[in-house]
Protein backbone atom coordinates (compact mmCIF):
# COMPACT_ATOMS: atom_id res chain seq x y z
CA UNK A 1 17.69 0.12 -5.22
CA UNK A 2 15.32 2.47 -4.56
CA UNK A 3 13.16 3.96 -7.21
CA UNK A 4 11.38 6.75 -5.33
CA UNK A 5 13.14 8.52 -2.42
CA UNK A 6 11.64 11.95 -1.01
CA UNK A 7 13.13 14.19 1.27
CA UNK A 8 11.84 17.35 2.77
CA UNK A 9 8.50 17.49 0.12
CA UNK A 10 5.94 20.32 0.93
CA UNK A 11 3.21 22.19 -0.88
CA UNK A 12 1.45 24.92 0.03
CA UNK A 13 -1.93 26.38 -1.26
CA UNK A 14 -2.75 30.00 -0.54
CA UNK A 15 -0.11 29.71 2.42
CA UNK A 16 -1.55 26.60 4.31
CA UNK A 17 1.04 23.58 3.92
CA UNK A 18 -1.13 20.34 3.05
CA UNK A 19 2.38 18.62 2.95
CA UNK A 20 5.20 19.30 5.08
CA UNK A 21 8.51 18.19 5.61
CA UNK A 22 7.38 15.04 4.03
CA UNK A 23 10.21 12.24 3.63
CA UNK A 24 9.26 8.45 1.93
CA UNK A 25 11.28 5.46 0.42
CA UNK A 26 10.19 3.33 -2.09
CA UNK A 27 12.46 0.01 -2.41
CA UNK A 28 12.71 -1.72 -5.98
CA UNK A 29 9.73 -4.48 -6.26
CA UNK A 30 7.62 -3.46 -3.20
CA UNK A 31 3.84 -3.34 -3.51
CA UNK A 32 4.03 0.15 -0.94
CA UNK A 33 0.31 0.51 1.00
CA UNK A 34 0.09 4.62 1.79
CA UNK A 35 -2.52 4.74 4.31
CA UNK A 36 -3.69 7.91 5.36
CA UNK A 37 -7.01 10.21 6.05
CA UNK A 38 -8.70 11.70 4.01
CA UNK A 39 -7.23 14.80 3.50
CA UNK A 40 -3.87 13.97 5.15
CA UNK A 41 -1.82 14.50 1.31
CA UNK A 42 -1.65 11.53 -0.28
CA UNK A 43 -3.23 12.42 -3.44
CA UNK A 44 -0.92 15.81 -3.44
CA UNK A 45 2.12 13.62 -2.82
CA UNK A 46 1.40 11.33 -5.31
CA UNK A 47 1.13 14.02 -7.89
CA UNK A 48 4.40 15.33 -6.85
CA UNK A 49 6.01 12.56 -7.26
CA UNK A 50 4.86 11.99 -11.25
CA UNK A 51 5.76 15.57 -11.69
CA UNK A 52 1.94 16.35 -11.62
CA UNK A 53 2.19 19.11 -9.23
CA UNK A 54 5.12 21.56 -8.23
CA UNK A 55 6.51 21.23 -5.19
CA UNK A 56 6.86 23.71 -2.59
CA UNK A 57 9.78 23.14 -1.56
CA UNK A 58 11.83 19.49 -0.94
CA UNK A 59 13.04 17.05 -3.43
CA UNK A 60 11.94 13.78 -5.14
CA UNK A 61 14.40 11.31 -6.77
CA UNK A 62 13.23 8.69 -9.05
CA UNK A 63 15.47 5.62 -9.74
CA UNK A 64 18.20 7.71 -8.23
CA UNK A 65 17.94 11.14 -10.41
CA UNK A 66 16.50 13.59 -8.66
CA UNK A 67 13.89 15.52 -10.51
CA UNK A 68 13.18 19.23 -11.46
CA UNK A 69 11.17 21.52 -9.75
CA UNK A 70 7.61 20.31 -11.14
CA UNK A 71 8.70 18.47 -13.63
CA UNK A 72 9.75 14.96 -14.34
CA UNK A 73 13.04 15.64 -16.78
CA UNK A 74 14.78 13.23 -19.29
CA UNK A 75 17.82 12.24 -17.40
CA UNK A 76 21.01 11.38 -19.56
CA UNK A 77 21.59 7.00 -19.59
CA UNK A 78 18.58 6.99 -17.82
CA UNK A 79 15.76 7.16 -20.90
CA UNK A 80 12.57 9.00 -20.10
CA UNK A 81 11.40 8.91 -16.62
CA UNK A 82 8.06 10.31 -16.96
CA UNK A 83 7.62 6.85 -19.50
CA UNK A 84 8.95 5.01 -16.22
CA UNK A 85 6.01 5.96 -13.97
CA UNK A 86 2.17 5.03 -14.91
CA UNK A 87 -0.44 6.78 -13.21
CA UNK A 88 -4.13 6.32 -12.24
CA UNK A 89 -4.83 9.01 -9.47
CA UNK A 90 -8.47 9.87 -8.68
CA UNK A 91 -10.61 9.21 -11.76
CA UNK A 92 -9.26 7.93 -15.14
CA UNK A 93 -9.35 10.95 -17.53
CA UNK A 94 -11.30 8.69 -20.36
CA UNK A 95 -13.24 9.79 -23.54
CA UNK A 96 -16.59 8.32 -23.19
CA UNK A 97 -17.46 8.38 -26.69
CA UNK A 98 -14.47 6.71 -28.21
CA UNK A 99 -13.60 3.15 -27.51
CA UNK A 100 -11.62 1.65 -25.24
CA UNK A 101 -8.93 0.73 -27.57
CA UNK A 102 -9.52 4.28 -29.34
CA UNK A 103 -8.79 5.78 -25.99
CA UNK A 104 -5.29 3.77 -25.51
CA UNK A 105 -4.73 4.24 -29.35
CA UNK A 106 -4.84 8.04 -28.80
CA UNK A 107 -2.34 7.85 -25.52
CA UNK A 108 -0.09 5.78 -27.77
CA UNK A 109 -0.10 8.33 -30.48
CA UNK A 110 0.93 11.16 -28.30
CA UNK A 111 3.24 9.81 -26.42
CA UNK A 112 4.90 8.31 -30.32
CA UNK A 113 4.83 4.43 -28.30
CA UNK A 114 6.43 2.00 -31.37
CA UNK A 115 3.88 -0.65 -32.50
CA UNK A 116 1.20 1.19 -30.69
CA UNK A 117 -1.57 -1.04 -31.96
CA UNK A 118 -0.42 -4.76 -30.55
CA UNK A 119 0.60 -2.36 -27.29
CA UNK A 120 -3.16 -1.47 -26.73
CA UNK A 121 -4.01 -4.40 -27.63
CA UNK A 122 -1.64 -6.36 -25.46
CA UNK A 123 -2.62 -3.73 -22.22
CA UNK A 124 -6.37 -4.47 -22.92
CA UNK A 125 -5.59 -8.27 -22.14
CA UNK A 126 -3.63 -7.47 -19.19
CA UNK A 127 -6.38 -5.72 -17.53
CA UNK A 128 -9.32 -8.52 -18.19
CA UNK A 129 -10.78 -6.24 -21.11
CA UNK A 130 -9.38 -7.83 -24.47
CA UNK A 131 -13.47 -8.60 -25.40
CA UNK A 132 -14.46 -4.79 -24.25
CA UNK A 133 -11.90 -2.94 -26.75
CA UNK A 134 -14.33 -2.02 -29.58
CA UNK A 135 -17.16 -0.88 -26.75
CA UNK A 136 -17.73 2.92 -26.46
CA UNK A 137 -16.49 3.58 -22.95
CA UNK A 138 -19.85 5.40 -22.22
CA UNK A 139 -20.97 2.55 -21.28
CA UNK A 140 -18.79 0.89 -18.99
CA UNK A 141 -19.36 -0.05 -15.00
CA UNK A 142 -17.03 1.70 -12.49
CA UNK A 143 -15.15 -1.45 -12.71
CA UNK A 144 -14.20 -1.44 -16.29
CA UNK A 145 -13.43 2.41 -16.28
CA UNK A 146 -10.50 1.16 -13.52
CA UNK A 147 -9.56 -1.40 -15.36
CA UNK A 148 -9.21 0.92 -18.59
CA UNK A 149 -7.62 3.52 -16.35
CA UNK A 150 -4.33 0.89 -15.07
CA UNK A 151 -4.70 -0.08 -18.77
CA UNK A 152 -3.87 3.90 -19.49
CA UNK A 153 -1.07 3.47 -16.62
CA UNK A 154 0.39 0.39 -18.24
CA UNK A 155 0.66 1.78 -21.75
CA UNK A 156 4.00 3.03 -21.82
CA UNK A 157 5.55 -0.11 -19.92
CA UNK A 158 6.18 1.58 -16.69
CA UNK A 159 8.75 0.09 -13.87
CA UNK A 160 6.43 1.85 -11.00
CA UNK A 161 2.75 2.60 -10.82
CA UNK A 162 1.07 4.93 -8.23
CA UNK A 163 -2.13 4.12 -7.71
CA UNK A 164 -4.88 6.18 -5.79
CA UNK A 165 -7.57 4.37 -4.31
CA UNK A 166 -8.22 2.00 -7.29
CA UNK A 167 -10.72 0.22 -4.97
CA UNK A 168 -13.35 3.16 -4.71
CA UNK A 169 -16.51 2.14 -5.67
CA UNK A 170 -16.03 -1.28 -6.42
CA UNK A 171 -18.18 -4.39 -5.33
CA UNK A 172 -16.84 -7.51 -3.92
CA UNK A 173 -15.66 -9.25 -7.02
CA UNK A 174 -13.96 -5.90 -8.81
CA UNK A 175 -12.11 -5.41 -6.09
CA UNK A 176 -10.58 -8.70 -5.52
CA UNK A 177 -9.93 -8.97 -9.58
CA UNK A 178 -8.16 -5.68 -9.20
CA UNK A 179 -6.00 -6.33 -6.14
CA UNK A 180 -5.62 -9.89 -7.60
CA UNK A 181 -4.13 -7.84 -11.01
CA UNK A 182 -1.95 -5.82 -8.90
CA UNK A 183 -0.60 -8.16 -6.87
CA UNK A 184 0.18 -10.32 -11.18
CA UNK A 185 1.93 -6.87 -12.21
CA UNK A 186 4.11 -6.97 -9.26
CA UNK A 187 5.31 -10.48 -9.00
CA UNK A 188 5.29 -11.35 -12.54
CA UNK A 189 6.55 -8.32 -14.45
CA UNK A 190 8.54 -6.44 -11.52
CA UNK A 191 6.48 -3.64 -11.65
CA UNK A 192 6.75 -1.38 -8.10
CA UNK A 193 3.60 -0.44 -6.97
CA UNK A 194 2.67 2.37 -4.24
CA UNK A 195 -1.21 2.16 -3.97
CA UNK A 196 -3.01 4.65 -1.56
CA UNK A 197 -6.36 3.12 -0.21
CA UNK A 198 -9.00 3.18 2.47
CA UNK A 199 -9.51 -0.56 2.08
CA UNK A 200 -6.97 -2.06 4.74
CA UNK A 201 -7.96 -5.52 4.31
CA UNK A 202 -7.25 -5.31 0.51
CA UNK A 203 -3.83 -3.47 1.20
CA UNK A 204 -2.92 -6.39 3.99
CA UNK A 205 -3.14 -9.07 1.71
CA UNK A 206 -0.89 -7.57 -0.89
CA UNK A 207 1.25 -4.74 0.55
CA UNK A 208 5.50 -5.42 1.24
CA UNK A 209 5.65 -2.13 2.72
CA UNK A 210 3.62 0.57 4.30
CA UNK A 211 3.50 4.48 4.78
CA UNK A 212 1.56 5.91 7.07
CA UNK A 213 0.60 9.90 6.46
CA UNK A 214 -0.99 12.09 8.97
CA UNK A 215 -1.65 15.84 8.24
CA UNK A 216 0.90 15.94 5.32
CA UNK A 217 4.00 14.32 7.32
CA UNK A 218 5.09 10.68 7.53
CA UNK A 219 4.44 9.21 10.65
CA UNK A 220 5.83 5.80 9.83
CA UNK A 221 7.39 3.28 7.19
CA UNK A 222 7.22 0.03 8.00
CA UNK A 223 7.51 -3.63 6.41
CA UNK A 224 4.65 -6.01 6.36
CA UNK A 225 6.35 -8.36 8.66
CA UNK A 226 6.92 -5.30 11.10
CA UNK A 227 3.12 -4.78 10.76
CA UNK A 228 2.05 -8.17 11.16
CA UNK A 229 4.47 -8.36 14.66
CA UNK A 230 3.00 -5.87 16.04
CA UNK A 231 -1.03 -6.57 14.50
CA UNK A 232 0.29 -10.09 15.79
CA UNK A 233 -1.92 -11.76 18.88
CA UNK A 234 -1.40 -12.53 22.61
CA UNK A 235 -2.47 -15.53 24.26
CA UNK A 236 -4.35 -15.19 27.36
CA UNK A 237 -4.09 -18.24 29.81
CA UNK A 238 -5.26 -18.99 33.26
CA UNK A 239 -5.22 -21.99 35.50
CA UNK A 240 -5.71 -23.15 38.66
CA UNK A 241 -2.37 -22.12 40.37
CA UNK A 242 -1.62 -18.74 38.12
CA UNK A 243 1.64 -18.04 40.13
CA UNK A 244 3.07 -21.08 39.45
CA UNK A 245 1.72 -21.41 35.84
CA UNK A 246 3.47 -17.89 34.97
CA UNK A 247 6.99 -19.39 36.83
CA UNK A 248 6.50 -22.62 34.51
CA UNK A 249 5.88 -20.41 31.53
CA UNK A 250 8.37 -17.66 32.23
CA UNK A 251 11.20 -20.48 32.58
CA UNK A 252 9.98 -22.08 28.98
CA UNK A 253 10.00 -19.19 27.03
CA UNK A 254 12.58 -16.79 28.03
CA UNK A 255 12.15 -15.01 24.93
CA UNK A 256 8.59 -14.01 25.32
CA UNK A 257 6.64 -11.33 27.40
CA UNK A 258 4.35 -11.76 30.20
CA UNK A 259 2.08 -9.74 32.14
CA UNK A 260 -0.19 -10.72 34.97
CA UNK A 261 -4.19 -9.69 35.24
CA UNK A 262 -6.24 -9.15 38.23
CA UNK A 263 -8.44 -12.30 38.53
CA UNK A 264 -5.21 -14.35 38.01
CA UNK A 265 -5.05 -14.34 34.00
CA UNK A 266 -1.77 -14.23 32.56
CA UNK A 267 -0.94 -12.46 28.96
CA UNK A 268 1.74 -13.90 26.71
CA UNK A 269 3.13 -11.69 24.08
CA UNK A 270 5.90 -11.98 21.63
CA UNK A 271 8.03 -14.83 21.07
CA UNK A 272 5.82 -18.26 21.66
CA UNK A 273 3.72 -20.74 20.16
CA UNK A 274 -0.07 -21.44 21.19
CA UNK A 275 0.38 -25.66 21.03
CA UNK A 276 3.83 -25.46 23.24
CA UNK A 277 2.24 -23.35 25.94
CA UNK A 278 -0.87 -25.68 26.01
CA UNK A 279 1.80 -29.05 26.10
CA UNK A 280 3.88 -26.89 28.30
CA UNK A 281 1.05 -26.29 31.36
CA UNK A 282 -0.13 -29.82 30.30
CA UNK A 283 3.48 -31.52 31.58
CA UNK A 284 3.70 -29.01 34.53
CA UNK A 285 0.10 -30.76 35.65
CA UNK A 286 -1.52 -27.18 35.60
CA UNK A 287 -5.37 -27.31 35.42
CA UNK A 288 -5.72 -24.82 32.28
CA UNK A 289 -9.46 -22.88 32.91
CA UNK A 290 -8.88 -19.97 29.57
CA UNK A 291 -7.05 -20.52 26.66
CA UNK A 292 -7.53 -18.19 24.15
CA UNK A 293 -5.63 -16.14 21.87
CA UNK A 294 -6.50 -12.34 20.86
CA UNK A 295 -5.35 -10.73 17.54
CA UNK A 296 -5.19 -6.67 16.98
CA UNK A 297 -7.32 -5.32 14.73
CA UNK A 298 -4.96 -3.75 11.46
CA UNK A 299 -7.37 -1.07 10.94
CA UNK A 300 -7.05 0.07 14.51
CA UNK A 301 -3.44 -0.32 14.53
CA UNK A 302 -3.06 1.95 10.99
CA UNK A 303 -6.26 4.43 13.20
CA UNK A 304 -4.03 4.57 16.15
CA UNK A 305 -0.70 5.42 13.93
CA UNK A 306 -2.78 8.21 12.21
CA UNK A 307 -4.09 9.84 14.86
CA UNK A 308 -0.62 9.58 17.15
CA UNK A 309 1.03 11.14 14.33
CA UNK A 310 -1.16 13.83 13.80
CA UNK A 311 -0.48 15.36 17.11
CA UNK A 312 3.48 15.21 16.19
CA UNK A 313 2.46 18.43 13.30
């Protein structure tokens, strides 16, 4: 099932599109990485999707009901949908000099959530800040105040959270404690996730899926295993007798791809496995002089996606 589908989204501010023609899919369960420039829409898409901001023109559907024009609506047998979606896009909108638990305590009074005190309490725990909940937020780190932010998201017991760049300004240890959070939400309470970041190594080790945005249009969607085929390394060999070596390798691995270099080095891509090559050359009696393997950089790949796409606007 998919709980987010748009098709068509655009929004224009005085008559300059900053998203056009924008289509996504969001499957039930995936952690969804949207990668983009700054500036290239994801924050504006984001709000369109919670109903944040008013769209242009175009459509979103969440959990199959398509919404109203700049507005998430009740939907009949399908409860609340605004309640289904938690938020945290750019910076938490906190009161410093209440609490932490006073802030969630006020959320859960507005929005009439039933047993609103063990829910704030229960949120605070989820987010690593059960001993900070009588502390005036005033004095929190950047950490906490994201922390308290997802704990805002998670109030309402959402089934998908969009997230925009939850990683900013965090050191080292924050950030792995929040993508380490993420990645419990996900996997232990079902909980979709779309998180928009500039932190590619974070999103790698967590994302299912990706999006890639480039001047307010979707260049690609892609799954993590598509990403990691194509991020994935080639082996560069070269022995003593090249020609030969390639004919030996060509005939062992039919299903992999090849390509010769000047100076007699010979690129395997695709379909193979380092240790059979290596055995392979070994039994043919080639003399192996390089062996080594080369990996693409994600960042480049997700750089080279960006910019390709922006020149398809």
């Amino acid at each position: 099932m998919n709980v987010i589908e748009a098709c068509g989204l655009a929004k224009a501010y005085g008559g300059r599109r900053v998203v056009d023609d924008f289509a996504m899919t969001v499957a039930a369960g995936d952690i969804y990485g949207f990668v983009g420039k700054n500036g290239a829409g994801k924050s504006t898409v984001m709000k369109m999707i919670c109903g944040e901001v008013a769209p242009t023109a175009g459509e979103v559907a969440l959990f199959g009901v398509p919404t109203g024009i700049g507005s998430v609506q009740k939907t009949s047998g399908e409860g609340d949908q605004a309640r289904r979606i938690g938020v945290l896009i750019e910076q938490p909108g906190l009161l410093p000099n209440l609490t932490a638990y006073q802030n969630l305590q006020a959320k859960a009074l507005a929005w009439g959530i039933v047993d609103g005190p063990a829910r704030c309490e229960e949120v605070l725990r989820l987010v690593g800040l059960a001993g900070a909940g009588k502390q005036k937020v005033r004095g929190f780190s950047l950490g906490m105040r994201q922390r308290l932010g997802l704990a805002l998201a998670l109030l309402g017991s959402p089934d998908v959270l969009l997230l925009d760049e939850p990683f900013n300004g965090l050191d080292p240890e924050a950030t792995r404690a929040m993508r380490n959070l993420i990645v419990r939400l996900a996997q232990t309470f079902g909980i979709t996730v779309v998180i928009s970041s500039h932190v590619l190594d974070q999103l790698d080790r967590m994302a299912t899926r990706y999006g890639v945005i480039a001047n307010g249009r979707m260049v690609r969607e892609m799954s993590a295993e598509e990403v990691a085929a194509e991020c994935g390394g080639s082996l560069r060999v070269r022995t003593a007798d090249s020609p030969r070596a390639l004919a030996v390798l060509e005939e062992a691995y039919p299903a992999a791809a090849f390509r010769a270099e000047p100076g007699g080095t010979i690129v395997v891509s695709g379909d193979y496995n380092a240790e059979a090559v290596a055995r392979t050359l070994s039994g043919a009696g080639q003399v192996v002089l390089e062996f080594s393997q080369d990996h693409r950089d994600i960042e480049d790949y997700f750089v080279e996606l960006m910019e390709g796409g922006a020149t398809h606007v």
